[in-house]
N, C-alpha and C. Protein backbone atom coordinates (compact mmCIF):
# COMPACT_ATOMS: atom_id res chain seq x y z
N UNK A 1 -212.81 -36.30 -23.53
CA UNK A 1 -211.50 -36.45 -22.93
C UNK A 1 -211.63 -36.26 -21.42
N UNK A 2 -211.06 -36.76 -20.34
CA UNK A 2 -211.17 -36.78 -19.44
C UNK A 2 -210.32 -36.22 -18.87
N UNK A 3 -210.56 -34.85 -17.69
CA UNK A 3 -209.54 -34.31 -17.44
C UNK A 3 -207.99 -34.56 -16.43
N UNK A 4 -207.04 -34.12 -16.64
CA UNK A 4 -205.81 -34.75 -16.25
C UNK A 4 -205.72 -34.35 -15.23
N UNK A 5 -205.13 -35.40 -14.01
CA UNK A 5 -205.53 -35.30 -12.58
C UNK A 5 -204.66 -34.34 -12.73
N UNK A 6 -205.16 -33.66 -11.15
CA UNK A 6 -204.53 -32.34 -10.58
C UNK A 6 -203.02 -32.36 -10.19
N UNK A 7 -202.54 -33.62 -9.79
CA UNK A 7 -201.27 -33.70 -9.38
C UNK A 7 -200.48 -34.31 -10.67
N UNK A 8 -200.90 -34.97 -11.90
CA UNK A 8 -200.05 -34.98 -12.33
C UNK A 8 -200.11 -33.40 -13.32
N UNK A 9 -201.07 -32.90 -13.75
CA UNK A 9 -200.75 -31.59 -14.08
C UNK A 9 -199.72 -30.46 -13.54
N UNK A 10 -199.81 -30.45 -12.20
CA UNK A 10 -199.25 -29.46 -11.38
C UNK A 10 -197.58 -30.12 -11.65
N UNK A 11 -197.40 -31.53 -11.55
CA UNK A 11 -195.86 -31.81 -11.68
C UNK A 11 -195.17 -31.54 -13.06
N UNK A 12 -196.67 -31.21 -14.23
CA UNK A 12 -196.12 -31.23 -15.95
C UNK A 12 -195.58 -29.49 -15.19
N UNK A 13 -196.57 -28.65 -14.74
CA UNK A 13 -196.22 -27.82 -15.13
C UNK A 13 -194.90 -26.86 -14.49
N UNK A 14 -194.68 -27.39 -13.12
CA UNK A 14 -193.47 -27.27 -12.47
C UNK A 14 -191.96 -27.16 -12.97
N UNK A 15 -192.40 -28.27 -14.14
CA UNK A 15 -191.19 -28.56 -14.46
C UNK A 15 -190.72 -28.08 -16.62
N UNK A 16 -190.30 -28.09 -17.02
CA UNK A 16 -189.92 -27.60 -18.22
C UNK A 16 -189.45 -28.51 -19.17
N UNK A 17 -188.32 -29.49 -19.02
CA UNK A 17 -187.74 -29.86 -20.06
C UNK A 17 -188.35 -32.01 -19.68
N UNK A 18 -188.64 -32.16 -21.40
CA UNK A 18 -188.88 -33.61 -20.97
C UNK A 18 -187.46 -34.37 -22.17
N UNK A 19 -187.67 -35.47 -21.88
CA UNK A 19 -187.05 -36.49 -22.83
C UNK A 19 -187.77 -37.27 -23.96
N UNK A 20 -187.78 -37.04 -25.27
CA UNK A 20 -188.84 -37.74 -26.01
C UNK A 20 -187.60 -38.86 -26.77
N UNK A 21 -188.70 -39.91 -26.88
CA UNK A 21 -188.25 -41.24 -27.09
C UNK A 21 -188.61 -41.25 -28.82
N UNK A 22 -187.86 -41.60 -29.81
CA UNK A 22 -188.33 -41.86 -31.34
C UNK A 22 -188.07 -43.17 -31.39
N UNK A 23 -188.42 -43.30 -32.97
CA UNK A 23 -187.88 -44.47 -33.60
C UNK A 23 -188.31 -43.96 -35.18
N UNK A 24 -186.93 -44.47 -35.70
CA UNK A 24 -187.06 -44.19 -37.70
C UNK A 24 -186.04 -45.13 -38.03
N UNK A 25 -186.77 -45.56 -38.85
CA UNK A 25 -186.19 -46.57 -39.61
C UNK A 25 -186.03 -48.19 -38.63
N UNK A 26 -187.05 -48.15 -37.60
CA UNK A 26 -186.18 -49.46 -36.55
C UNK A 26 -185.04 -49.33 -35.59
N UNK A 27 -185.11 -47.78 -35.85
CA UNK A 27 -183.74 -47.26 -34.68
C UNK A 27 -184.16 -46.00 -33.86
N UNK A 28 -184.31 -46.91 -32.36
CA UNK A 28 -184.65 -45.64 -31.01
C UNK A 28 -183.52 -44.38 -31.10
N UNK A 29 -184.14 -43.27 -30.75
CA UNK A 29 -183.42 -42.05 -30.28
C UNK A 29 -184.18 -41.64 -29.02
N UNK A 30 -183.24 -40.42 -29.02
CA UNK A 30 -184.01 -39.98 -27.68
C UNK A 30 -183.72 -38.71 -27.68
N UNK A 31 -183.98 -37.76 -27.18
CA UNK A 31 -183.74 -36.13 -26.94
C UNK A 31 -184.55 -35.20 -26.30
N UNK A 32 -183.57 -34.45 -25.60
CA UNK A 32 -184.15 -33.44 -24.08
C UNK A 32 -185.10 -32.52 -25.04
N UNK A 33 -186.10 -31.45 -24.87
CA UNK A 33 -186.95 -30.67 -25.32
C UNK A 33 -187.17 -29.64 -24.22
N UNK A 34 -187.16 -28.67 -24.45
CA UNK A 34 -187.79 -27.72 -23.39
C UNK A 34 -189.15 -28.06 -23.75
N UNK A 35 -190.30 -28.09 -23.16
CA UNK A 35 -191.93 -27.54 -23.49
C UNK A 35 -192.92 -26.40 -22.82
N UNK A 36 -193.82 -26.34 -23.61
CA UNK A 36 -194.81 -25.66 -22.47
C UNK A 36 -196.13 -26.60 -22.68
N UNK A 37 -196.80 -26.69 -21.40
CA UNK A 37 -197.49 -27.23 -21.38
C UNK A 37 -199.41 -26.56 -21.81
N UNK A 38 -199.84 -27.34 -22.45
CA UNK A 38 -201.05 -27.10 -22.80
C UNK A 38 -202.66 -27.80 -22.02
N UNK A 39 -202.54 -27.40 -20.83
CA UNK A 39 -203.76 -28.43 -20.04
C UNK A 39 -204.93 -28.67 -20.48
N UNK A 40 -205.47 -27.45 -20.84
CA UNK A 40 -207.03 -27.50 -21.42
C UNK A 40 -207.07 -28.96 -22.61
N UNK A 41 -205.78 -28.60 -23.36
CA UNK A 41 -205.75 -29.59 -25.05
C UNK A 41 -204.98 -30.63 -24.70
N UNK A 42 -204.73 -30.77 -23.36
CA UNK A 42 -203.83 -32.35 -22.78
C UNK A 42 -202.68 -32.30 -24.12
N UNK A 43 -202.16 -31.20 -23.93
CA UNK A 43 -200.36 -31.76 -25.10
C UNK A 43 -199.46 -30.67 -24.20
N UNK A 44 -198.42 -31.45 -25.03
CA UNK A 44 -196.87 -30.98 -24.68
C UNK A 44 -196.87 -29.80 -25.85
N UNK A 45 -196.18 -28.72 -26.00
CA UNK A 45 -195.79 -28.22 -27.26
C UNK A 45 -194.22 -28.05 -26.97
N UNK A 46 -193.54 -28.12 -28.22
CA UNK A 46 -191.92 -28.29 -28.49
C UNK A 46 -191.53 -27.49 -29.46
N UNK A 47 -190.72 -26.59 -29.73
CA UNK A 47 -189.93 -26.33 -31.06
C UNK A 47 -188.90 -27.47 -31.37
N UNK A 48 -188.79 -27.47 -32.53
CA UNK A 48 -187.59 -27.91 -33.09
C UNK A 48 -187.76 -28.69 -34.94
N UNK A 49 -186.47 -28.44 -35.14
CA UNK A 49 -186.47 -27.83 -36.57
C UNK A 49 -186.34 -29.64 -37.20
N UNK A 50 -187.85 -30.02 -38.43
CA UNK A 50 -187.95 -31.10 -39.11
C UNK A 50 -186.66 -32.06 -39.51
N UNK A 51 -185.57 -31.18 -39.12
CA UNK A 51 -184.22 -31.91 -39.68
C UNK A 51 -183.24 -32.24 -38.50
N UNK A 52 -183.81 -32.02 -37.52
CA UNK A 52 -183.07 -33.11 -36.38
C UNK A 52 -183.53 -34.60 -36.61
N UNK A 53 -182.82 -35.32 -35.43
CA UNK A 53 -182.93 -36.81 -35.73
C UNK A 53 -184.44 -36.73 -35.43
N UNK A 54 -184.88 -36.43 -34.22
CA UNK A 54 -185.78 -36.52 -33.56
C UNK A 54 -187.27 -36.04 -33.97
N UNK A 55 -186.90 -34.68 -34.81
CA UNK A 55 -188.08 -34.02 -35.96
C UNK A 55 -188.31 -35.11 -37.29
N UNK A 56 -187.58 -35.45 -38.13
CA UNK A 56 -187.49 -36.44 -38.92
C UNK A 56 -188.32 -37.77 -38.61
N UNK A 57 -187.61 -38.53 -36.88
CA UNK A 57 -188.70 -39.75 -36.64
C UNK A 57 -190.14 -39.39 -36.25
N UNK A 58 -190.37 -37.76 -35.67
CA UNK A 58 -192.13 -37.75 -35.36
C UNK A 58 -192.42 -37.65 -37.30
N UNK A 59 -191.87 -37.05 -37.53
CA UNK A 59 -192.45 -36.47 -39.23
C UNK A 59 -193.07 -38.43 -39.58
N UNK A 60 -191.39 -38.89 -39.69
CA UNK A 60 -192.24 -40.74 -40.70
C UNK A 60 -193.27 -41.41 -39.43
N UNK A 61 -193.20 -41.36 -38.09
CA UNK A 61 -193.95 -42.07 -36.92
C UNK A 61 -194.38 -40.89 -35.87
N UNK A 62 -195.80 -40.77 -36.01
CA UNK A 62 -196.19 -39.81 -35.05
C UNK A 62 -196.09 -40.04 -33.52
N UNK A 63 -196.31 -41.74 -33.27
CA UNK A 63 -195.96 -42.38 -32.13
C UNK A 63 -195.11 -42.00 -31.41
N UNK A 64 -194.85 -41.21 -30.34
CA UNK A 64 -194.03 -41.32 -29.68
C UNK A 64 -194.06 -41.10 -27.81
N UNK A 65 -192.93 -41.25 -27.17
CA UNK A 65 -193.10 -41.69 -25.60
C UNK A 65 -191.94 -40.59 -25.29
N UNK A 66 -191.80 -40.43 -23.85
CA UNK A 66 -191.06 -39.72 -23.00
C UNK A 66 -190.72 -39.90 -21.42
N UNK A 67 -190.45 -38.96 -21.23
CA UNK A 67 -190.64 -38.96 -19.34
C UNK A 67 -190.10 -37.35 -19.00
N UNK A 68 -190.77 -36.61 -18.40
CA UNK A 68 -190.62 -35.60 -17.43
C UNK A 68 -190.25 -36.17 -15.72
N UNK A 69 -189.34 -35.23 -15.61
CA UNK A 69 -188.34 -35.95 -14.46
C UNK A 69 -187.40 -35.48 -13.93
N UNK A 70 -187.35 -34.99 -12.33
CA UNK A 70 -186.51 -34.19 -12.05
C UNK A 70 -185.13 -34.91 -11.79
N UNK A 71 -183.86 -34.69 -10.67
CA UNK A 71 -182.94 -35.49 -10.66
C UNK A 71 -182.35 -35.65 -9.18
N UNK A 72 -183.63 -36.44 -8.13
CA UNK A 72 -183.48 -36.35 -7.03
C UNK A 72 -182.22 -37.21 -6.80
N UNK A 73 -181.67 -36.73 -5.64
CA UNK A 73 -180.10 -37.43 -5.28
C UNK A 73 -181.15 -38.99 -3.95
N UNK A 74 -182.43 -39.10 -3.15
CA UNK A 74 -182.55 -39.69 -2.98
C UNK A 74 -183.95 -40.22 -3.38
N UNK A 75 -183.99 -41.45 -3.26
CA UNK A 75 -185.12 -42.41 -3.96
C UNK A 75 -186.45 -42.58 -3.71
N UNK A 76 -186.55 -41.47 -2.26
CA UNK A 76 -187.49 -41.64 -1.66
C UNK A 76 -188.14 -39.93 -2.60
N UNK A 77 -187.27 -39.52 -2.53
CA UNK A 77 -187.59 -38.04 -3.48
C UNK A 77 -188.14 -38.07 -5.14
N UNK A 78 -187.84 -39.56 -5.55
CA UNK A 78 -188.08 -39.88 -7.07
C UNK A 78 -189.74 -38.83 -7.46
N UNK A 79 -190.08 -38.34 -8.47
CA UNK A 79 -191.17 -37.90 -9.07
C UNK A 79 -191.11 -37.77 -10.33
N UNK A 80 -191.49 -38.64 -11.00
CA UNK A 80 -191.66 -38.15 -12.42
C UNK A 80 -192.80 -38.93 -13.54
N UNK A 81 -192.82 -38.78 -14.39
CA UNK A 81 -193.92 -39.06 -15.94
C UNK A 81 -193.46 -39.97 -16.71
N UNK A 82 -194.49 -40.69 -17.07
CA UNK A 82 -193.69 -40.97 -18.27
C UNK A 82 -195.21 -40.97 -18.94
N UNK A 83 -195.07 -40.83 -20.34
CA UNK A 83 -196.17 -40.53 -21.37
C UNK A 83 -195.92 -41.27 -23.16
N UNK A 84 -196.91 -41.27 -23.18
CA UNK A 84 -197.42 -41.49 -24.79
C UNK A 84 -198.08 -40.41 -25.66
N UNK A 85 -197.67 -40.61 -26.67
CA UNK A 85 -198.49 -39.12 -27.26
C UNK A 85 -198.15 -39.50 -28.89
N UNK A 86 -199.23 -38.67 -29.51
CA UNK A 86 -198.86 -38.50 -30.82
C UNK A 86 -198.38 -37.22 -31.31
N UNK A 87 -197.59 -36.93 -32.08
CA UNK A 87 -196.68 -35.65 -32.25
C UNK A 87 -196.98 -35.52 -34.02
N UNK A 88 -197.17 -33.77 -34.35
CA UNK A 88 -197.48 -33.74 -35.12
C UNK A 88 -197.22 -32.38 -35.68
N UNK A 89 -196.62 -31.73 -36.56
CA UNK A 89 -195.61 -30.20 -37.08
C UNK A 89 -197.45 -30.10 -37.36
N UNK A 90 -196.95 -27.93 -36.44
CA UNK A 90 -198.56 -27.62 -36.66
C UNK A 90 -198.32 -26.32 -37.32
N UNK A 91 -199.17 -25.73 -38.37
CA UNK A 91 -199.02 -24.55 -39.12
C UNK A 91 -200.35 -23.72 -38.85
N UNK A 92 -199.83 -22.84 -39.63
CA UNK A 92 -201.35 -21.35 -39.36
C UNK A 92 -201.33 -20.92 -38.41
N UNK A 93 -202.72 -21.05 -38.05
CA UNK A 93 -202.97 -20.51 -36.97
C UNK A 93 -202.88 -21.44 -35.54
N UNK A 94 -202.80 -22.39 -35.92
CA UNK A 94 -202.62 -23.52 -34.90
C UNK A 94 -201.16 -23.58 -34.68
N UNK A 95 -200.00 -22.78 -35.29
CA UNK A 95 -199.21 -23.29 -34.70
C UNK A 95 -198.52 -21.17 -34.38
N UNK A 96 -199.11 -20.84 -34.94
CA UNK A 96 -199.14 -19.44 -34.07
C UNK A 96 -199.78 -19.45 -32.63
N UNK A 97 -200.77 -20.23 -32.01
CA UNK A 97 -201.33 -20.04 -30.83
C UNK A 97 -200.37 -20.46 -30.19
N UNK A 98 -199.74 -21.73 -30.45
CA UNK A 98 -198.73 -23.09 -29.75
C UNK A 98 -197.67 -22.05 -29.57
N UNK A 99 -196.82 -21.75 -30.87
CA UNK A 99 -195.70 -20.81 -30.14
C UNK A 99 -195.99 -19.76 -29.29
N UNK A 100 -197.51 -18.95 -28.84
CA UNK A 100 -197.83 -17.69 -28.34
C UNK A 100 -197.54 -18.63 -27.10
N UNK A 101 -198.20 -19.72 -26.88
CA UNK A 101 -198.14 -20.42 -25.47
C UNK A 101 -196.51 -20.81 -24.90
N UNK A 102 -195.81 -21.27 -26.06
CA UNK A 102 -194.39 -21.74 -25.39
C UNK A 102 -193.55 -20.69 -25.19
N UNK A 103 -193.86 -19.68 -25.74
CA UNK A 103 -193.17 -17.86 -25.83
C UNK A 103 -193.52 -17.51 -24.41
N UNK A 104 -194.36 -17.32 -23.62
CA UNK A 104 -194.44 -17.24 -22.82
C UNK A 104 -193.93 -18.03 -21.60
N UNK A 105 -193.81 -19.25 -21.79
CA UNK A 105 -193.24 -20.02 -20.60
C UNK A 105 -191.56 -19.94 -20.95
N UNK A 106 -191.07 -19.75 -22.14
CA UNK A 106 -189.72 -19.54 -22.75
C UNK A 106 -189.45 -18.71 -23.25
N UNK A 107 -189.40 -17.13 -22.67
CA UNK A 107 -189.37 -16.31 -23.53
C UNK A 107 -188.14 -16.10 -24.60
N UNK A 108 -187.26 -16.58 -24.36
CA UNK A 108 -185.96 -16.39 -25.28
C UNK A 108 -186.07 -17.06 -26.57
N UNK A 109 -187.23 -18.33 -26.73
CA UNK A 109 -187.18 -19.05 -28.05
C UNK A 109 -187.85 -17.47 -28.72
N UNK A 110 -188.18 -16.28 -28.29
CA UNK A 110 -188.52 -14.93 -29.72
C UNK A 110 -187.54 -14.97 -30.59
N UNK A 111 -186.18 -15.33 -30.29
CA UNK A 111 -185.36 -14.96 -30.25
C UNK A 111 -185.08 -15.77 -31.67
N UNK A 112 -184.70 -17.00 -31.71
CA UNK A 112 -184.63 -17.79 -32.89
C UNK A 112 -186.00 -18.66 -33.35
N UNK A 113 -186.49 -18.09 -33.94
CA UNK A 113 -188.27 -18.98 -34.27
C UNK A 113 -187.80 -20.57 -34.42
N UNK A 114 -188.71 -21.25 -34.69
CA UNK A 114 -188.56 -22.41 -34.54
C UNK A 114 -189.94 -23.58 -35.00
N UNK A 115 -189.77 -24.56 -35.67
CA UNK A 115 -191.17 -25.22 -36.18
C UNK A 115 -191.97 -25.68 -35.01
N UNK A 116 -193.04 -25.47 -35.00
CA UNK A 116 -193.91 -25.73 -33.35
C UNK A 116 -194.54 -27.13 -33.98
N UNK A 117 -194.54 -27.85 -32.33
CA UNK A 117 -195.21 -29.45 -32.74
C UNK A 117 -195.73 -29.38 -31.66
N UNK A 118 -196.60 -30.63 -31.55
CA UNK A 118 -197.67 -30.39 -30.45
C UNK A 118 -197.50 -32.30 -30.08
N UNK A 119 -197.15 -32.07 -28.68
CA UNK A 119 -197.04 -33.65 -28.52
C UNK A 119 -198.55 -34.14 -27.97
N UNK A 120 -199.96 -34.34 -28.49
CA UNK A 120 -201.13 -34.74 -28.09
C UNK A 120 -201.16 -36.02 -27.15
N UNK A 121 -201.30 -35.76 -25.41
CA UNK A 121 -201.01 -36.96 -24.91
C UNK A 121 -201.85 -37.78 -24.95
N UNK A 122 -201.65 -39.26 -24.97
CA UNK A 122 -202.38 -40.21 -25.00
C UNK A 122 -202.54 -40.93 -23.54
N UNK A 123 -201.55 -41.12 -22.83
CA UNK A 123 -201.52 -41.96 -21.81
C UNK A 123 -200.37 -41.10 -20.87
N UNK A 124 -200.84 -41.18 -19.37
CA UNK A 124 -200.07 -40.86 -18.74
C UNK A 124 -199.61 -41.40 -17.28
N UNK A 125 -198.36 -41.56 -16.74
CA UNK A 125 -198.38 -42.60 -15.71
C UNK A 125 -196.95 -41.83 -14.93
N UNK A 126 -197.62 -41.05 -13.65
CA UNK A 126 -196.88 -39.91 -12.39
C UNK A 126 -196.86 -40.83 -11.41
N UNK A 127 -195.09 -41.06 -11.03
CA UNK A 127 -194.93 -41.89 -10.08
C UNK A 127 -194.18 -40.86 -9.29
N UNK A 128 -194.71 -41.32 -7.52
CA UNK A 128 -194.32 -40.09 -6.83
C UNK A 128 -193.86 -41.07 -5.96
N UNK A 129 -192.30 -41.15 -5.14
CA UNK A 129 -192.55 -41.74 -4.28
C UNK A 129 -192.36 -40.93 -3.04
N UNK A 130 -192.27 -39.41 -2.84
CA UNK A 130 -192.10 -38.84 -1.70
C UNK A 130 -193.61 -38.78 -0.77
N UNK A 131 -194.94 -39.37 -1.69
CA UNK A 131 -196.00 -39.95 -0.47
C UNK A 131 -195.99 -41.39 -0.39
N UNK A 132 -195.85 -42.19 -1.17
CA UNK A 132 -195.94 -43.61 -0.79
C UNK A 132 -194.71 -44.05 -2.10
N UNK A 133 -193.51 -45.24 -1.37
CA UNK A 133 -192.73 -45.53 -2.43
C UNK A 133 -193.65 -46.71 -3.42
N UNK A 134 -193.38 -45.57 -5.06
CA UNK A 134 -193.80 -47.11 -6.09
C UNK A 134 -195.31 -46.27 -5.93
N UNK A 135 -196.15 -45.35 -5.59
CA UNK A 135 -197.74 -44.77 -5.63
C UNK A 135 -197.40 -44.06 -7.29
N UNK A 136 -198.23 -44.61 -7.85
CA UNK A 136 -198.28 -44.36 -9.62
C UNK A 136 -200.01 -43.63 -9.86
N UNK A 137 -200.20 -42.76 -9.98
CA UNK A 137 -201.12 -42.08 -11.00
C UNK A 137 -201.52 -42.28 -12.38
N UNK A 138 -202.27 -43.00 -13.02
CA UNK A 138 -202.83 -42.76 -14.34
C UNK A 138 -203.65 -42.26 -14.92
N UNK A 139 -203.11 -41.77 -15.71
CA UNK A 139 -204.44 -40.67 -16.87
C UNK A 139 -204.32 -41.34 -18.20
N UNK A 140 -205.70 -41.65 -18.97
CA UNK A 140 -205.33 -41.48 -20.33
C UNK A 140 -206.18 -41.08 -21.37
N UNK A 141 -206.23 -40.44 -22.25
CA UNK A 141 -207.25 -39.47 -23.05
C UNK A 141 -208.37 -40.33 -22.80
N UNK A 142 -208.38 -41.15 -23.51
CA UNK A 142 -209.67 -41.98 -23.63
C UNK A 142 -209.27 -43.71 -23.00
N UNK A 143 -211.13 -44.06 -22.70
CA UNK A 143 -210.60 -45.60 -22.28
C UNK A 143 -211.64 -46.09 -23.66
N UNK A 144 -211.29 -48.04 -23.08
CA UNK A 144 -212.25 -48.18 -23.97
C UNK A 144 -213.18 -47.94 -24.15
N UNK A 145 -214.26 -47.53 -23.27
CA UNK A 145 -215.92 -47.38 -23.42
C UNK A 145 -215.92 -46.04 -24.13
N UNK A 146 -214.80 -45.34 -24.57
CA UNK A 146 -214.89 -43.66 -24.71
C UNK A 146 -214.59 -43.82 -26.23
N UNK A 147 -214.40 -44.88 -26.60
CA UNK A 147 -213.91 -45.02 -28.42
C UNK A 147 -215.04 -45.56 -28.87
């Protein structure tokens, strides 16, 4: 895996809540997530409970997309992500580490537990335009020569 540039890391981790994109049954959703971020294992981690819309479409399609993104008032200020990833409900001990990690960046989820998922990124694309308007960054786990 190749590691995730420095600037788009530093903007995952700045920031907290992303937007994940589904689809079930042939029908897009979408929904805000708090996360914490996992750099070493390139994923997002998320709570949330198998019986939202959004838990339900990773459960039938692991596929899924987003964007991390703040809400600059001008255009020249725009910064944000958008990503691919596969998402996947994690148990044991793998999903005891995940919540030890998002407990810490959120401490209040102690509060109501919650099913931990791990969004594994695949592709990533940080458009900044407060150094150059439209300057895009890409990362992605693997290329072809790496499969």
């Amino acid at each position: 895996m190749h590691p995730i540039p420095s600037v788009i890391a530093r903007f995952i981790r700045e920031n907290h809540v992303l937007s994940l994109a589904t689809i079930l049954d042939g029908r897009p959703w979408a929904a805000s997530c708090f996360y914490a971020f996992d750099e070493d294992g390139a994923r997002l981690i998320v709570l949330t409970e198998p019986s939202t819309r959004h838990g339900l479409a990773m459960h039938a399609n692991q596929e899924v997309a987003g964007t991390i993104a703040g809400q600059p008032q001008v255009i020249t200020d725009i910064q944000g992500i958008q990503f691919r990833a596969h998402a996947s409900l994690l148990s044991n001990g793998a999903a005891t580490d995940a919540r030890q990690l998002y407990c810490r960046r959120h401490p209040a989820a102690r509060l109501k537990p919650a099913p931990v998922w791990q969004l594994l990124l695949a592709e990533l694309k940080f458009t900044d335009n407060s150094l150059v308007f439209g300057r895009k960054t890409l990362w992605q786990r693997e290329t072809e020569s790496d499969s």
